[in-house]
Protein backbone atom coordinates (compact mmCIF):
# COMPACT_ATOMS: atom_id res chain seq x y z
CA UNK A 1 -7.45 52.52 195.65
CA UNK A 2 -7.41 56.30 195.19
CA UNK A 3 -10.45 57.47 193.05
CA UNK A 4 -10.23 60.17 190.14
CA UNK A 5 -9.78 63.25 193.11
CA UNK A 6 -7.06 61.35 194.62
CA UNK A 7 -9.35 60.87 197.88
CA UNK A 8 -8.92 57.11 199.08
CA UNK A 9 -10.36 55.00 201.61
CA UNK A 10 -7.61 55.76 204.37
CA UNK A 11 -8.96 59.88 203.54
CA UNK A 12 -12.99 58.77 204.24
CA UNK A 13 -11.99 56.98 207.48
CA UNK A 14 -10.57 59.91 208.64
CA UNK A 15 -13.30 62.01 207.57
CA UNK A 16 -15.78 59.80 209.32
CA UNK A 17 -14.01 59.44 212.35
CA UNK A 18 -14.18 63.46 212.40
CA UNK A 19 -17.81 62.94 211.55
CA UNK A 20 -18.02 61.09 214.79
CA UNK A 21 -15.70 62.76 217.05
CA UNK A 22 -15.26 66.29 215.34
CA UNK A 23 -13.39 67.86 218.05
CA UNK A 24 -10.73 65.34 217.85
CA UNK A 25 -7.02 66.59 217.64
CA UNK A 26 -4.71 64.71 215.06
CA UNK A 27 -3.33 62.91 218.26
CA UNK A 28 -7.13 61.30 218.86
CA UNK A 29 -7.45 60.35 215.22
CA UNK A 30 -4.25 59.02 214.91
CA UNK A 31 -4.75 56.74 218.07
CA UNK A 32 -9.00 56.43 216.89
CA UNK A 33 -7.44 54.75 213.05
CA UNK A 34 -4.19 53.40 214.28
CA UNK A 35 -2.47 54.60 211.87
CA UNK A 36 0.70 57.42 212.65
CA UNK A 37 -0.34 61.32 214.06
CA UNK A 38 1.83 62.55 211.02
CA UNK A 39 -0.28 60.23 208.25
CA UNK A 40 -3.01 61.96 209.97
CA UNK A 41 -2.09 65.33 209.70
CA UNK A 42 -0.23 64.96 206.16
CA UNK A 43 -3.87 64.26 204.83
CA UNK A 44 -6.03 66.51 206.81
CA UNK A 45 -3.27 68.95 205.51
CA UNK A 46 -4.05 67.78 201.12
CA UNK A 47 -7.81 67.91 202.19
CA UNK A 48 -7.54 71.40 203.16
CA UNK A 49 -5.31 72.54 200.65
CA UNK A 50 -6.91 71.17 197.54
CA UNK A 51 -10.44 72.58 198.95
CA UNK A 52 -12.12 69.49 199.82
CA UNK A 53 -12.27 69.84 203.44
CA UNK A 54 -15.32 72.31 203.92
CA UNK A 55 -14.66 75.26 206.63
CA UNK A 56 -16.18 73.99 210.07
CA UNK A 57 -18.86 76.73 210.10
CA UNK A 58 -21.09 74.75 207.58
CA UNK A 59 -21.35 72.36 210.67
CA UNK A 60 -23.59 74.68 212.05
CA UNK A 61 -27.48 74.50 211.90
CA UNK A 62 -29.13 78.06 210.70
CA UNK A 63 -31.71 77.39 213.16
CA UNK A 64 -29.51 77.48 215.69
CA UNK A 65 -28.00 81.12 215.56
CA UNK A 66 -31.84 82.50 215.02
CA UNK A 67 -32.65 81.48 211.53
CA UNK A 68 -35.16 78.76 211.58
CA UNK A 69 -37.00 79.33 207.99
CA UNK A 70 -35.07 77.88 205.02
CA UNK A 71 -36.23 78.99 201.78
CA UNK A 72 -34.86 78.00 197.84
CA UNK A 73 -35.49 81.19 195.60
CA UNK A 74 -35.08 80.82 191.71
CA UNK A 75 -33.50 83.76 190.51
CA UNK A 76 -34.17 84.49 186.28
CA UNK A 77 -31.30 87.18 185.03
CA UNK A 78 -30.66 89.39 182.65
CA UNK A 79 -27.13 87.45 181.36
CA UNK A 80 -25.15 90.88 180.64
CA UNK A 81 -25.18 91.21 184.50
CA UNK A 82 -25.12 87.72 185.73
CA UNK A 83 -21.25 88.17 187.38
CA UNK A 84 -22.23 90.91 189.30
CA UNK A 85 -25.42 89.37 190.45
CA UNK A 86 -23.06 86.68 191.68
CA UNK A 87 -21.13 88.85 193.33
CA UNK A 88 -23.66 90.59 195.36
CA UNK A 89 -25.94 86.99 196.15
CA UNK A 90 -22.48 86.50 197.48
CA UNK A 91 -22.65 89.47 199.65
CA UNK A 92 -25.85 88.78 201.36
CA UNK A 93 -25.49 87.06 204.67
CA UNK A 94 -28.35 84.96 204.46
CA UNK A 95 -27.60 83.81 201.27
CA UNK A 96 -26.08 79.69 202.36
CA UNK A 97 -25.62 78.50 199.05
CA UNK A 98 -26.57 79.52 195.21
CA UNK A 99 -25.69 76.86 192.57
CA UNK A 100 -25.69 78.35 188.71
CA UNK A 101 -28.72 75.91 187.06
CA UNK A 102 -30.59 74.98 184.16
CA UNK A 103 -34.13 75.13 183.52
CA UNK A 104 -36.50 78.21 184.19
CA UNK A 105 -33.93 79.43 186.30
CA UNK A 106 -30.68 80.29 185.92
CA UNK A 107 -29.71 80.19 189.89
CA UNK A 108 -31.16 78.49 192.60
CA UNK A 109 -30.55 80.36 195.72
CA UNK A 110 -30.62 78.84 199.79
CA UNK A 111 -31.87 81.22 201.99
CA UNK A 112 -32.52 81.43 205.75
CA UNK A 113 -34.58 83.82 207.55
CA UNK A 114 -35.50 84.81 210.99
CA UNK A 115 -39.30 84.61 209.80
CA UNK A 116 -41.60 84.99 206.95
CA UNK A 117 -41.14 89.30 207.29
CA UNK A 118 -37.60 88.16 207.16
CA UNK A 119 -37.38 86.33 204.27
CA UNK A 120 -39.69 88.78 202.29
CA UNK A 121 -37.31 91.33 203.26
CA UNK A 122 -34.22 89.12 201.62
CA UNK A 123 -35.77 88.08 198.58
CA UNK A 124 -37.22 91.92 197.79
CA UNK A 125 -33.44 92.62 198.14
CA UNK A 126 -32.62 89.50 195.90
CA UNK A 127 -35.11 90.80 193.26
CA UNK A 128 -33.80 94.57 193.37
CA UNK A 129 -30.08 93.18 192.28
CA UNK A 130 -28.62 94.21 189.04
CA UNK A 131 -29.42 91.59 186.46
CA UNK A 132 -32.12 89.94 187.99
CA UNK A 133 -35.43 89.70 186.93
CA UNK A 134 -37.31 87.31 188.33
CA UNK A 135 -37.59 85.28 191.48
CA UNK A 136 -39.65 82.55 192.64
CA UNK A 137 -39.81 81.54 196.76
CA UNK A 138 -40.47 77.68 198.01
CA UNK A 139 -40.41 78.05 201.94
CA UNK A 140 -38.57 74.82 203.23
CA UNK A 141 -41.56 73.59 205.65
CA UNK A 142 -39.03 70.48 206.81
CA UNK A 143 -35.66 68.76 205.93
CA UNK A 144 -36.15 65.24 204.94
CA UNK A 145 -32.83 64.15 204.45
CA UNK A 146 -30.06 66.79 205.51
CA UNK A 147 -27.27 67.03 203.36
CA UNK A 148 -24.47 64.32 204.18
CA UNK A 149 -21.58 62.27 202.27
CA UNK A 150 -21.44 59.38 205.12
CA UNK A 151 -23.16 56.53 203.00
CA UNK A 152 -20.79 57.64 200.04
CA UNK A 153 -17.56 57.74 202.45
CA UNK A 154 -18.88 54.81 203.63
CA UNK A 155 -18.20 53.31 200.41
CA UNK A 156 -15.29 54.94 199.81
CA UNK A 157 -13.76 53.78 203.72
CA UNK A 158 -14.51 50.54 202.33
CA UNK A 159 -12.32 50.64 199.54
């Protein structure tokens, strides 16, 4: 039974069977699910097209290309100048992820950093941006529970 996206339970199977095997070709899935290569591809195909398949570089751990420090920065702005705060936060390289929020923020910003001179160095950039005026640094010291979708495509695979 498709849900409200139009992502059913044949869609998280696949998903989690590239979870387990992500350098599987459609051929491997196909065989994996037992269900036909061009099922396989026709949906790998919608997921990528409608934007829900996320690009494989987000696979990768920060830590592992020299970034070890993970920092969350609140970022106050000045709201005549938010877009092109936006557009620069979206020009910094270590800059992961920024999600528009509410509270005493308007922006809560990921950051990774080769060290703690590092990360000063990004954030006094971050703070220097048109628009904003304010930030406020939490240095990650570990990840608890990573980010993952497997218990909820688990649910979904289930139908």
């Amino acid at each position: 039974m498709p849900n409200h996206r139009g992502f059913d339970a044949l869609d998280a199977r696949i998903i989690r069977t590239l979870d387990r095997l992500p350098g599987a070709s459609v051929l491997a899935l196909s065989r994996e699910l037992g269900i036909a290569r061009n099922t396989v591809h026709a949906r790998l195909s919608r997921l990528t097209d409608e934007g829900m398949l996320s690009p494989e570089s987000t696979r990768l751990s920060a830590a592992a290309l020299g970034y070890p420090l993970t920092a969350f920065v609140a970022l106050s702005l000045s709201q005549n100048a938010a877009d092109e705060a936006y557009e620069r936060l979206g020009e910094m390289a270590q800059v992961v992820e920024v999600h528009s929020t509410t509270g005493d923020a308007d922006l809560l910003a990921r950051v990774v950093a080769k060290d703690t001179s590092d990360l000063h160095r990004v954030t006094r950039a971050m703070l220097e941006l048109p628009g904003v005026t304010r930030t406020s640094t939490t240095v990650s010291l570990s990840e608890v529970v990573p980010y993952r979708l497997a218990l909820i495509l688990d649910d979904l695979a289930e139908g």
